[in-house]
PDB file of N, CA and C in Angstrom:
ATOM      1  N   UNK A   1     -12.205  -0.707   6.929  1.00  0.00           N
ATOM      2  CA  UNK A   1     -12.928  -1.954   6.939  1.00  0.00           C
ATOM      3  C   UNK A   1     -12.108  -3.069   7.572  1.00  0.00           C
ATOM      4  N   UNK A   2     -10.828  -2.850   7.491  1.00  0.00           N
ATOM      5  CA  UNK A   2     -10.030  -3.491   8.639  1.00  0.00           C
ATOM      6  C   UNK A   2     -10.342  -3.577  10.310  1.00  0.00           C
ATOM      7  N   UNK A   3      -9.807  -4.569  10.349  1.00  0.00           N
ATOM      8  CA  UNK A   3     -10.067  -4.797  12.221  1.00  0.00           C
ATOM      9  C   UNK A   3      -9.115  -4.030  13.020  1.00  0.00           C
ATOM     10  N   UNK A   4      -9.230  -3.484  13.897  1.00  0.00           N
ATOM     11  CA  UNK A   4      -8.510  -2.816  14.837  1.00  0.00           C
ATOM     12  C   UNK A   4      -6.969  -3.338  15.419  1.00  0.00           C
ATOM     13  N   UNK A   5      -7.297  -4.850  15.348  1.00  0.00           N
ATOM     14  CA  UNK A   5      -5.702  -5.629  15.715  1.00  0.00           C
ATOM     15  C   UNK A   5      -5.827  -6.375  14.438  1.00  0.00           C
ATOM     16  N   UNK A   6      -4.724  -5.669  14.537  1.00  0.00           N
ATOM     17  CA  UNK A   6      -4.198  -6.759  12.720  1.00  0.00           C
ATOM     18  C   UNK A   6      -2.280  -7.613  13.323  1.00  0.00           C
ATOM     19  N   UNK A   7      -2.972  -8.714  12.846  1.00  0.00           N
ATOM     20  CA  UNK A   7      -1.836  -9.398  13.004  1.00  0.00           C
ATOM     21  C   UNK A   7      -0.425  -9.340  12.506  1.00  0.00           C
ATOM     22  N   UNK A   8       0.449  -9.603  13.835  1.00  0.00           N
ATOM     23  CA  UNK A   8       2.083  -9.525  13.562  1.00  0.00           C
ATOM     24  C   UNK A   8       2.434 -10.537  12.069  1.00  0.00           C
ATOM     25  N   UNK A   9       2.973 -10.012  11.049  1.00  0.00           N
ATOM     26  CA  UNK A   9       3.429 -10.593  10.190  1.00  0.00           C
ATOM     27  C   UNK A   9       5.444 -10.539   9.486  1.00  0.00           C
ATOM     28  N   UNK A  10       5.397 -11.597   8.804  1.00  0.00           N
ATOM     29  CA  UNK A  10       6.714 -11.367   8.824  1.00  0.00           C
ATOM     30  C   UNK A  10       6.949 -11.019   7.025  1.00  0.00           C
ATOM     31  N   UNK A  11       7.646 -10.205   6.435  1.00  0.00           N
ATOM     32  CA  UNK A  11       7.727  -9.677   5.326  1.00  0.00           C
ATOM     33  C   UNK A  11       7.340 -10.488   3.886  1.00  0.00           C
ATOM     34  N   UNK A  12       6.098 -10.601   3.393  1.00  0.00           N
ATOM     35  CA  UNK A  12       5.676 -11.019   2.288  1.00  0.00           C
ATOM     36  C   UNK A  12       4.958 -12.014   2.502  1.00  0.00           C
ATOM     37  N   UNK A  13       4.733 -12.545   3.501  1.00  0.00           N
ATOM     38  CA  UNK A  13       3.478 -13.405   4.094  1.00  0.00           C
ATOM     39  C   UNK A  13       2.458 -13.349   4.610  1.00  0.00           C
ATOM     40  N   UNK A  14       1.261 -14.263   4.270  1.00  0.00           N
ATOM     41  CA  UNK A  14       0.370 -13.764   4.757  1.00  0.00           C
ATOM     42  C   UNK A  14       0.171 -14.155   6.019  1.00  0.00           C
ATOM     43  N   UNK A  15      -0.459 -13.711   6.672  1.00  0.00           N
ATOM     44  CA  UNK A  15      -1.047 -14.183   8.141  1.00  0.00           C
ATOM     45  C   UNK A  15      -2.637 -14.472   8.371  1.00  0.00           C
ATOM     46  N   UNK A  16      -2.816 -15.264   9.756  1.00  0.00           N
ATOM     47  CA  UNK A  16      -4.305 -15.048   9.141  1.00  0.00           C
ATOM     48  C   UNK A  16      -4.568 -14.981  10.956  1.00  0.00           C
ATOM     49  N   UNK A  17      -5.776 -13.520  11.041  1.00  0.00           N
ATOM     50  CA  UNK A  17      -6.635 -13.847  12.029  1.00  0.00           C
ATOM     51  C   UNK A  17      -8.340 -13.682  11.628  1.00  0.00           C
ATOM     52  N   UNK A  18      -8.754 -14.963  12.824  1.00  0.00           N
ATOM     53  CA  UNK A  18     -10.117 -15.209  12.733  1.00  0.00           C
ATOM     54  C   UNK A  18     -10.477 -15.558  11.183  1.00  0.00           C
ATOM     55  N   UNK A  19      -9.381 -16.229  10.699  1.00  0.00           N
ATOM     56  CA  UNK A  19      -9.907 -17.509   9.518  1.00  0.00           C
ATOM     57  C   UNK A  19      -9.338 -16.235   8.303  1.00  0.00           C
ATOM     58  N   UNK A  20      -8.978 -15.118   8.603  1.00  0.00           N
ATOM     59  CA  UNK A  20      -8.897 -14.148   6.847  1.00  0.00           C
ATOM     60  C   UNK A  20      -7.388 -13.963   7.080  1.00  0.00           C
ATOM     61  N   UNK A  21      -6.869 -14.153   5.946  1.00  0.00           N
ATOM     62  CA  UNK A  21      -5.517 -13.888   5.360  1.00  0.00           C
ATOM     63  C   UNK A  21      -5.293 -12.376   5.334  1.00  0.00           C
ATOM     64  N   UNK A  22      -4.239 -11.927   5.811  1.00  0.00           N
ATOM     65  CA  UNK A  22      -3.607 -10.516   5.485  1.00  0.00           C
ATOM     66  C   UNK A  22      -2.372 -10.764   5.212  1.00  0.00           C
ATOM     67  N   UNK A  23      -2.313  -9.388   3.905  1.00  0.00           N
ATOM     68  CA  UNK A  23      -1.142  -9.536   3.127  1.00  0.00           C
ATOM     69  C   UNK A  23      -0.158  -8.285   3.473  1.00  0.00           C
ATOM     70  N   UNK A  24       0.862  -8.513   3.461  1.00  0.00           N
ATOM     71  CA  UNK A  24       1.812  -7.210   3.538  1.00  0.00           C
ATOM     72  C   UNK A  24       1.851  -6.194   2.274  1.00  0.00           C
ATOM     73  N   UNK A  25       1.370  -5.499   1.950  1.00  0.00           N
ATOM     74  CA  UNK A  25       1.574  -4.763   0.263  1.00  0.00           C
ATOM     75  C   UNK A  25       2.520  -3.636   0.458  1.00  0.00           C
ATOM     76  N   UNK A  26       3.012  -3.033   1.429  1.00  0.00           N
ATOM     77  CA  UNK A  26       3.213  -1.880   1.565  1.00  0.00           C
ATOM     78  C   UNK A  26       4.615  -2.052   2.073  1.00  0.00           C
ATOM     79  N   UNK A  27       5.528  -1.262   2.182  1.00  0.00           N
ATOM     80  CA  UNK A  27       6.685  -1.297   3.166  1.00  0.00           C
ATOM     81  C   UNK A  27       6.481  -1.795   4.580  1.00  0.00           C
ATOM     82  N   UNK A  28       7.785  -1.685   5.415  1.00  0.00           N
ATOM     83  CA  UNK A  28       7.625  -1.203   6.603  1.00  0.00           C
ATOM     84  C   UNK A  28       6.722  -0.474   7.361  1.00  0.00           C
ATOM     85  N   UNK A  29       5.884  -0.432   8.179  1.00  0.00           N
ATOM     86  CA  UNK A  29       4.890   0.739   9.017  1.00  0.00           C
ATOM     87  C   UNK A  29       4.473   0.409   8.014  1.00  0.00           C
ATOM     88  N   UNK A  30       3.395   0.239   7.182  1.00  0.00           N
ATOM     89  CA  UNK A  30       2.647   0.148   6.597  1.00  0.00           C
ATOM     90  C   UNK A  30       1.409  -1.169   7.208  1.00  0.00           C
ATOM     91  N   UNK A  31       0.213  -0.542   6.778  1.00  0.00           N
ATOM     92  CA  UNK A  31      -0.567  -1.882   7.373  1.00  0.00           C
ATOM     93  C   UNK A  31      -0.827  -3.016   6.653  1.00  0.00           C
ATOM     94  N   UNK A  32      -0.996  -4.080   7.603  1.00  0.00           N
ATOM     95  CA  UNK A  32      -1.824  -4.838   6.419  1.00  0.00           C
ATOM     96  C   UNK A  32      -3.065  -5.055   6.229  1.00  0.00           C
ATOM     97  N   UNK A  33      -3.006  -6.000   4.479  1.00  0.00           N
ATOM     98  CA  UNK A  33      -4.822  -5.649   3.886  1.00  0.00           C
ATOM     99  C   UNK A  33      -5.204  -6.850   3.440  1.00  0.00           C
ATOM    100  N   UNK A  34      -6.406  -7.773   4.033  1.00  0.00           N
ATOM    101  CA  UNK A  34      -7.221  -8.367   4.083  1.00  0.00           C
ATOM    102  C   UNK A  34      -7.167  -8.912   2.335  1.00  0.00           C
ATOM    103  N   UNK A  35      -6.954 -10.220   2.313  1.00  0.00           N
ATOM    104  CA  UNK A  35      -6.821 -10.725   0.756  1.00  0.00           C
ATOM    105  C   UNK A  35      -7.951 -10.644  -0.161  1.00  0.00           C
ATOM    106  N   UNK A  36      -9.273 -10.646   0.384  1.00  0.00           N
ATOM    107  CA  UNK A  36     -10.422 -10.784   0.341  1.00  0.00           C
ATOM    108  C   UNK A  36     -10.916  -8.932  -0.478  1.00  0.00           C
ATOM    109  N   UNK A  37     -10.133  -8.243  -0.275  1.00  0.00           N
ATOM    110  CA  UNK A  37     -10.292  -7.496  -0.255  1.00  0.00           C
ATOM    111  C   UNK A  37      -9.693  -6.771  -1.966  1.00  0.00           C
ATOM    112  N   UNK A  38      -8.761  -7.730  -2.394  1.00  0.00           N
ATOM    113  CA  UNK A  38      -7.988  -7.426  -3.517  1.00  0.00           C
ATOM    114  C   UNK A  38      -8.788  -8.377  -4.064  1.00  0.00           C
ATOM    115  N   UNK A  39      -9.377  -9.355  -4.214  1.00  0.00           N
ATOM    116  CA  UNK A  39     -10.463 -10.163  -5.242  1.00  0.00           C
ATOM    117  C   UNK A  39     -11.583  -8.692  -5.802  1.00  0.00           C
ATOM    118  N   UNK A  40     -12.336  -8.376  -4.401  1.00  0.00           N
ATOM    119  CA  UNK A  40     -13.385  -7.395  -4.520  1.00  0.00           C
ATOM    120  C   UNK A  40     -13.128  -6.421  -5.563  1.00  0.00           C
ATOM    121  N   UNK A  41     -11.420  -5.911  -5.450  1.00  0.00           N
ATOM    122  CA  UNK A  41     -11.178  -4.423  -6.081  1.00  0.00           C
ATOM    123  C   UNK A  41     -10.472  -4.986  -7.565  1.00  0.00           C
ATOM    124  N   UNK A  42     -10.119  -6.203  -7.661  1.00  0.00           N
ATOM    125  CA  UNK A  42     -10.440  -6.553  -9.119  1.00  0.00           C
ATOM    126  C   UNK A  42     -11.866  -7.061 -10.114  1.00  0.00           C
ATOM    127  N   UNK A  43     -12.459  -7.443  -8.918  1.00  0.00           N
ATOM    128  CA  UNK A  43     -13.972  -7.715  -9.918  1.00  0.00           C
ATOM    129  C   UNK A  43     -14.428  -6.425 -10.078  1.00  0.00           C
ATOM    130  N   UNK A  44     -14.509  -4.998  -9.000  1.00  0.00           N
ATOM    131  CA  UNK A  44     -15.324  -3.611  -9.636  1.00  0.00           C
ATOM    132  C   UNK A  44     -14.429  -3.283 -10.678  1.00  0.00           C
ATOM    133  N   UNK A  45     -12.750  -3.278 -10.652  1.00  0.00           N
ATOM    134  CA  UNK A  45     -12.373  -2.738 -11.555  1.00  0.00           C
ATOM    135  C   UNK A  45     -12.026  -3.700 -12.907  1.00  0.00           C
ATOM    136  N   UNK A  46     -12.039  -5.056 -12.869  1.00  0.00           N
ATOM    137  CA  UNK A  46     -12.354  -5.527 -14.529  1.00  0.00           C
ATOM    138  C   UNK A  46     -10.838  -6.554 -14.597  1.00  0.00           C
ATOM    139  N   UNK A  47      -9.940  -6.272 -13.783  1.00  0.00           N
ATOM    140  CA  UNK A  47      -8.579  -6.031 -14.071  1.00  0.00           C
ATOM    141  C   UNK A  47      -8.252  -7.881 -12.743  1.00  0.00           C
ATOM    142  N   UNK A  48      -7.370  -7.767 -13.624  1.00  0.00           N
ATOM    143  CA  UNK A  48      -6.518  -9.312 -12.474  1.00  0.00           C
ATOM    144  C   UNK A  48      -6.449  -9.249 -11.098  1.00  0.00           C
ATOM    145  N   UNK A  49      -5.813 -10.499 -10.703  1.00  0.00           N
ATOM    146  CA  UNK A  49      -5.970  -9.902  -9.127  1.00  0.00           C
ATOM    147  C   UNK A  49      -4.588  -9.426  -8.830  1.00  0.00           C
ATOM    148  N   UNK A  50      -3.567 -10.167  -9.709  1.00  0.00           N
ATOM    149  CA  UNK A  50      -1.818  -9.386  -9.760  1.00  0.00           C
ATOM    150  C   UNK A  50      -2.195  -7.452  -9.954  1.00  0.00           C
ATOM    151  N   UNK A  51      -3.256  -7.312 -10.864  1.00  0.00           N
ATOM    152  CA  UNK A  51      -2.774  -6.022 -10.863  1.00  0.00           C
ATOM    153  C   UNK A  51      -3.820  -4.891 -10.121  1.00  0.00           C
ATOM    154  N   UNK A  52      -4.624  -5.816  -9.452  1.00  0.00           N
ATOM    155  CA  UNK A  52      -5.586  -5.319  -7.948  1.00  0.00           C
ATOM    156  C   UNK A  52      -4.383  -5.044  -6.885  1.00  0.00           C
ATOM    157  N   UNK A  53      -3.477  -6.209  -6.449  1.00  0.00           N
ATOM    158  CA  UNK A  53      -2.791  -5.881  -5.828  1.00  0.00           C
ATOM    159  C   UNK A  53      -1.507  -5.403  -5.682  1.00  0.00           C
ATOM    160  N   UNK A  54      -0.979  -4.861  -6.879  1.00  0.00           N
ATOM    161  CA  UNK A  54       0.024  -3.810  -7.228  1.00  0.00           C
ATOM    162  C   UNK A  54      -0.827  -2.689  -7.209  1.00  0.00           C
ATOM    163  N   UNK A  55      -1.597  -2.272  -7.290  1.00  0.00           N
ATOM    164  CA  UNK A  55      -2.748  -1.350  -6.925  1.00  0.00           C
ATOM    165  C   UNK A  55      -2.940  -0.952  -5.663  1.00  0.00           C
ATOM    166  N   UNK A  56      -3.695  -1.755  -4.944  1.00  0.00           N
ATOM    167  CA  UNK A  56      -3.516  -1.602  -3.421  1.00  0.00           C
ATOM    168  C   UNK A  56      -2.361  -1.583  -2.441  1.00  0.00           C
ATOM    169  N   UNK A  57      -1.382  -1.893  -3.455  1.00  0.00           N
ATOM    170  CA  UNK A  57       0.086  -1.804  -2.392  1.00  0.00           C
ATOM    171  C   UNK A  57       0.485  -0.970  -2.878  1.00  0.00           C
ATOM    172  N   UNK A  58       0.321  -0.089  -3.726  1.00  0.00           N
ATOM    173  CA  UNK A  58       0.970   1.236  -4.305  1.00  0.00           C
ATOM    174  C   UNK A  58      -0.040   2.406  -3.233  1.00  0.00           C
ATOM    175  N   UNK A  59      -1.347   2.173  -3.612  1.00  0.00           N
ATOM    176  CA  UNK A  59      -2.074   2.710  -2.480  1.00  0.00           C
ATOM    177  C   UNK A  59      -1.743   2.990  -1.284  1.00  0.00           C
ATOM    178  N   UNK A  60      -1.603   1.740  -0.453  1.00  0.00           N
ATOM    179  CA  UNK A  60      -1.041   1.576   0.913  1.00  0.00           C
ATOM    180  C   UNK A  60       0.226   1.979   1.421  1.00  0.00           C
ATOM    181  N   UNK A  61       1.507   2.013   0.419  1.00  0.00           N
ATOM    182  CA  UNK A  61       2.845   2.627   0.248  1.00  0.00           C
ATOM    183  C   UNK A  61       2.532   4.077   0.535  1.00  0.00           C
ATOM    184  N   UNK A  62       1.468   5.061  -0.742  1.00  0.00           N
ATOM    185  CA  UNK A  62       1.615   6.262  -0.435  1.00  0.00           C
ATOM    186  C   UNK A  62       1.065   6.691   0.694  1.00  0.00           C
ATOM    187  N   UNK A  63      -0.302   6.268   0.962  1.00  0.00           N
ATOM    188  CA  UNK A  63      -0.856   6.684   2.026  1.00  0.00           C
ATOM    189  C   UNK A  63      -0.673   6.441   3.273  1.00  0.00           C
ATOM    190  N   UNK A  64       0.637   5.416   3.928  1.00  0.00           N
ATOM    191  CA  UNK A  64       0.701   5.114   5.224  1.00  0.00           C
ATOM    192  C   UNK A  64       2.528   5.470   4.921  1.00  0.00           C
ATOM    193  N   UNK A  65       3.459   5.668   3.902  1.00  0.00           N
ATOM    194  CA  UNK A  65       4.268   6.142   4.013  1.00  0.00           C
ATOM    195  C   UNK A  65       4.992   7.041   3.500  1.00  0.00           C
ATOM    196  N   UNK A  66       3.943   7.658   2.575  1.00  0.00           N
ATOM    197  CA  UNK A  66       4.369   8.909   1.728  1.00  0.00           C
ATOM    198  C   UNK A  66       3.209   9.865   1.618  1.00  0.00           C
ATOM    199  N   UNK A  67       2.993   9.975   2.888  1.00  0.00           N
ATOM    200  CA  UNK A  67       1.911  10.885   3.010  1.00  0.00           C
ATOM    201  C   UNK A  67       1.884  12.864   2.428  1.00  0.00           C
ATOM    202  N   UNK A  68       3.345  13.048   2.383  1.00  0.00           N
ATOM    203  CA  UNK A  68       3.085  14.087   1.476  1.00  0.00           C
ATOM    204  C   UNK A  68       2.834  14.221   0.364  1.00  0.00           C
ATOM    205  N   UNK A  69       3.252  13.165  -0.608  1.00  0.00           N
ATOM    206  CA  UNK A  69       3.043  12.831  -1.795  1.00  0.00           C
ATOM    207  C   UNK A  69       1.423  12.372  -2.468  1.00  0.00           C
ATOM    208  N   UNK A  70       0.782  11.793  -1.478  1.00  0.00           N
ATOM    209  CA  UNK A  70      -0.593  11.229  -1.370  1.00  0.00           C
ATOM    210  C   UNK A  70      -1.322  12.717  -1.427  1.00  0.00           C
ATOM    211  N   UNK A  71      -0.626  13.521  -0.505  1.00  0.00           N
ATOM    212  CA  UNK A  71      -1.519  14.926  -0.933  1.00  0.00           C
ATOM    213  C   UNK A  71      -1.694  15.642  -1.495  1.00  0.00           C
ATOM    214  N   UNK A  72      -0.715  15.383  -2.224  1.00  0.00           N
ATOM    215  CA  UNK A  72       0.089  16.326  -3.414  1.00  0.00           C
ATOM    216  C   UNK A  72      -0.942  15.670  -4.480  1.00  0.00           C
ATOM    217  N   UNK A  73      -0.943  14.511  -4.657  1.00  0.00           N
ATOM    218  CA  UNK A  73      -1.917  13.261  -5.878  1.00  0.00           C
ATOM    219  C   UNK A  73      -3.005  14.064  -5.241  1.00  0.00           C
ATOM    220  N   UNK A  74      -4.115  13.850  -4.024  1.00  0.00           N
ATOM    221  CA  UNK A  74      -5.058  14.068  -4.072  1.00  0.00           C
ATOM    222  C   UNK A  74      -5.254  15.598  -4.204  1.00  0.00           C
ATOM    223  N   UNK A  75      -4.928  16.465  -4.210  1.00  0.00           N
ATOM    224  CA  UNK A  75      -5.034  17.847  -4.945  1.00  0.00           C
ATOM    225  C   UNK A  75      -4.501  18.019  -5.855  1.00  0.00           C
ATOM    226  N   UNK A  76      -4.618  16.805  -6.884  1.00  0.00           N
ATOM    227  CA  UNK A  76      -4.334  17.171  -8.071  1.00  0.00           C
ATOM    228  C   UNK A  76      -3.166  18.049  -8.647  1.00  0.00           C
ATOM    229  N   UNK A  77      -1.970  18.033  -8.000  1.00  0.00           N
ATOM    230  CA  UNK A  77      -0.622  18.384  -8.113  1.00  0.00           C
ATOM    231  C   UNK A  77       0.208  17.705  -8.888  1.00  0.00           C
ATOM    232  N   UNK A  78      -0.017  16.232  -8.180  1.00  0.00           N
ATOM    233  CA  UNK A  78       1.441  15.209  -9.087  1.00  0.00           C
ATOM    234  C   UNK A  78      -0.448  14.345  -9.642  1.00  0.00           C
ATOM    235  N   UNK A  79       0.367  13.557 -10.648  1.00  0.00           N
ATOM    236  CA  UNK A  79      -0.008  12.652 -11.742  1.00  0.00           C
ATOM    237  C   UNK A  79      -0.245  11.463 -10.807  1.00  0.00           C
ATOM    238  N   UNK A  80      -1.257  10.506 -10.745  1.00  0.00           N
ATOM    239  CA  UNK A  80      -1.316   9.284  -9.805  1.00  0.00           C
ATOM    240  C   UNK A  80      -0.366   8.620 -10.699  1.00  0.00           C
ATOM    241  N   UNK A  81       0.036   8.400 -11.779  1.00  0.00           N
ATOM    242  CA  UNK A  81       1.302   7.211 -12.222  1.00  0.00           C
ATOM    243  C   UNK A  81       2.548   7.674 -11.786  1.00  0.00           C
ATOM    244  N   UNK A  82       2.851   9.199 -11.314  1.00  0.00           N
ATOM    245  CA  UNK A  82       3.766   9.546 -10.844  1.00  0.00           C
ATOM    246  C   UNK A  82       4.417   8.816  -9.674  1.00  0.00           C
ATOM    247  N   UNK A  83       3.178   9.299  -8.742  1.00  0.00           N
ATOM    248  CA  UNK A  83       3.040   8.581  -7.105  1.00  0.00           C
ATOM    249  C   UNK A  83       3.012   7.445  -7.013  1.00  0.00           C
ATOM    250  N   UNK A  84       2.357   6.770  -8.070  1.00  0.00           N
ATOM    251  CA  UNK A  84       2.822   5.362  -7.624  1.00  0.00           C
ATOM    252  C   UNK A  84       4.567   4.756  -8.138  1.00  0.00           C
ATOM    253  N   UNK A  85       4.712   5.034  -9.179  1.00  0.00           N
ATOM    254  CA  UNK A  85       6.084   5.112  -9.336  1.00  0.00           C
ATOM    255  C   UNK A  85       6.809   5.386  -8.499  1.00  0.00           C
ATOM    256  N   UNK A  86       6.846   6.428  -7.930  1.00  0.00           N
ATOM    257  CA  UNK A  86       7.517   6.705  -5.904  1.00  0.00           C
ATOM    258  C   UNK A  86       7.421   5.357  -5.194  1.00  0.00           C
ATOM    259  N   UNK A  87       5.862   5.054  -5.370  1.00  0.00           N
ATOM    260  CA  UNK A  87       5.390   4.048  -4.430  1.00  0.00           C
ATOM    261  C   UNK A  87       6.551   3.000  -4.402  1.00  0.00           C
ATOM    262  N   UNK A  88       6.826   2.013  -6.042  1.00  0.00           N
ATOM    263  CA  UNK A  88       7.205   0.937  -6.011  1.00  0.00           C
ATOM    264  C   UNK A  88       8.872   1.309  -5.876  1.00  0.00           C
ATOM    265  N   UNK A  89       8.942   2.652  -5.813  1.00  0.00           N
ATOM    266  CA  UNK A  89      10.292   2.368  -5.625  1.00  0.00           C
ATOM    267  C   UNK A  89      10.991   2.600  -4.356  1.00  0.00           C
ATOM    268  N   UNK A  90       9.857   3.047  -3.612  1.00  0.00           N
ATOM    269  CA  UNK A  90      10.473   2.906  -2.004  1.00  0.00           C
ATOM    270  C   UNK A  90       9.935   1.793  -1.184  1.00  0.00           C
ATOM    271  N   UNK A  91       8.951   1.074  -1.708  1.00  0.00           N
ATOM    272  CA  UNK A  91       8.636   0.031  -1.142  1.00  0.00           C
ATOM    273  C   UNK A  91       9.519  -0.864  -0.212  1.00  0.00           C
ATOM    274  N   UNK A  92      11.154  -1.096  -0.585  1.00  0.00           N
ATOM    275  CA  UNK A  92      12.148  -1.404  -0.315  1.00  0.00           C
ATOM    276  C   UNK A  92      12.728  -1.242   1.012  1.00  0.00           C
ATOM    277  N   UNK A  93      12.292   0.480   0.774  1.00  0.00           N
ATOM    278  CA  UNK A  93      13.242   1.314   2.183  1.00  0.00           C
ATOM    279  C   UNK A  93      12.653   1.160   3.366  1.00  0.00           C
ATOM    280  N   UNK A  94      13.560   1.552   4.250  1.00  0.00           N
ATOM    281  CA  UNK A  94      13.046   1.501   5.699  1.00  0.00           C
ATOM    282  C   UNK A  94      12.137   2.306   5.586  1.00  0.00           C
ATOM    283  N   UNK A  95      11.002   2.460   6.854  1.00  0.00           N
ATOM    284  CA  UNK A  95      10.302   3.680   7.459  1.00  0.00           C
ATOM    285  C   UNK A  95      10.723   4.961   6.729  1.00  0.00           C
ATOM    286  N   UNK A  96      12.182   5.025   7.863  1.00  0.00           N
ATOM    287  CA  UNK A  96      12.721   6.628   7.567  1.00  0.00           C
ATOM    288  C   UNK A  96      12.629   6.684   6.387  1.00  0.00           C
ATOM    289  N   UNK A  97      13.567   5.761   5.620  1.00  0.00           N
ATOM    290  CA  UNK A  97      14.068   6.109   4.037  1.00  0.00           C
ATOM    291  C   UNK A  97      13.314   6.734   3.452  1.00  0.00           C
ATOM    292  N   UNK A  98      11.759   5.563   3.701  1.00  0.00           N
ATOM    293  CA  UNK A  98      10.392   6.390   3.076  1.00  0.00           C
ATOM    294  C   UNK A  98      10.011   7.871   3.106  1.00  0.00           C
ATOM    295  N   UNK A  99      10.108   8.091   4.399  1.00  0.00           N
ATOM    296  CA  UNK A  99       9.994   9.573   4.906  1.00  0.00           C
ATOM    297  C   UNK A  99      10.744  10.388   4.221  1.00  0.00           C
ATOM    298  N   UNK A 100      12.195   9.939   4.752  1.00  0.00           N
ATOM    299  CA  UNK A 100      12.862  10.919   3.648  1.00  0.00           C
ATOM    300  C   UNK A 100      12.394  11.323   2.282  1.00  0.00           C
ATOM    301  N   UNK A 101      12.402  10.120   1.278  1.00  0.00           N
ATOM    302  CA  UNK A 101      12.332  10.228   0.105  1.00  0.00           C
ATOM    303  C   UNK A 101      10.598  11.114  -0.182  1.00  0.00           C
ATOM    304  N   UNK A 102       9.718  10.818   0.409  1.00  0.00           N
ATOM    305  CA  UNK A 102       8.461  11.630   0.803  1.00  0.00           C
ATOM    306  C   UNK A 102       8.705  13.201   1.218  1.00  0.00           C
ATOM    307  N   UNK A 103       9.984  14.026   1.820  1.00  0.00           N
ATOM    308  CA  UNK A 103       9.846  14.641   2.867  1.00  0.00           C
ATOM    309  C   UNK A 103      10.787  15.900   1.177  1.00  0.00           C
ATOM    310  N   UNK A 104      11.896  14.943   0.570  1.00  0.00           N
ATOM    311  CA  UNK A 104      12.504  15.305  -0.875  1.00  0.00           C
ATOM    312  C   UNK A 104      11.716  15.868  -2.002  1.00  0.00           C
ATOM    313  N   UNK A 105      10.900  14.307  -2.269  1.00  0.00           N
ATOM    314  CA  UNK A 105      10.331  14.692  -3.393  1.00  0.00           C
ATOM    315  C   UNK A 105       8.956  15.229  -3.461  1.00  0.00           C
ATOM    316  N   UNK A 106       8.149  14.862  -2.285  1.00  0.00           N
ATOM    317  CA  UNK A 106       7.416  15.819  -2.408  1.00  0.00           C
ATOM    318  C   UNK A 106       7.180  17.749  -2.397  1.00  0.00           C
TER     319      UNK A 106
END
């Protein structure tokens, strides 16, 4: 549901093209996600918007940099509190690091 060019941002800020804010949630290589978008996924799910978007950046962590691990969660292998636990703790690392630690523990 993202736009095709998503704007250059600099680490933990938002940016904005064509009037909408994007947020960094994810590491490095990771994309960014439309603010508008973490309101939405706290009103279906009930829950704040702090913990919509520790949500979606745990999301965005596994799936754009721990993609073995994301597969491992979606076939029901590892525990999703597992994976996200991975998530917040490589959030930190470079690219590679990510990879690595993805390439280890998964």
């Amino acid at each position: 549901m993202h736009p095709a060019e998503q704007p250059n941002s600099t680490p933990g800020n938002a940016e904005t093209l064509a009037g909408d804010h994007f947020l960094e949630l994810g590491g490095p290589g990771a994309p960014v996600v439309a603010e508008f978008c973490i309101s939405e996924i706290a009103a279906a799910r009930g829950c704040s918007f702090d913990a919509a978007r520790r949500l979606v950046g745990d999301a965005v962590e596994l799936r754009w940099r721990l993609p073995r691990v994301h597969a491992r969660i979606a076939a029901g292998q590892v525990d999703v509190w597992r994976g996200r636990r991975i998530a917040q703790a490589t959030r930190t690392l470079t690219f590679e690091g990510a990879g690595s630690v993805d390439r280890h523990v998964a």
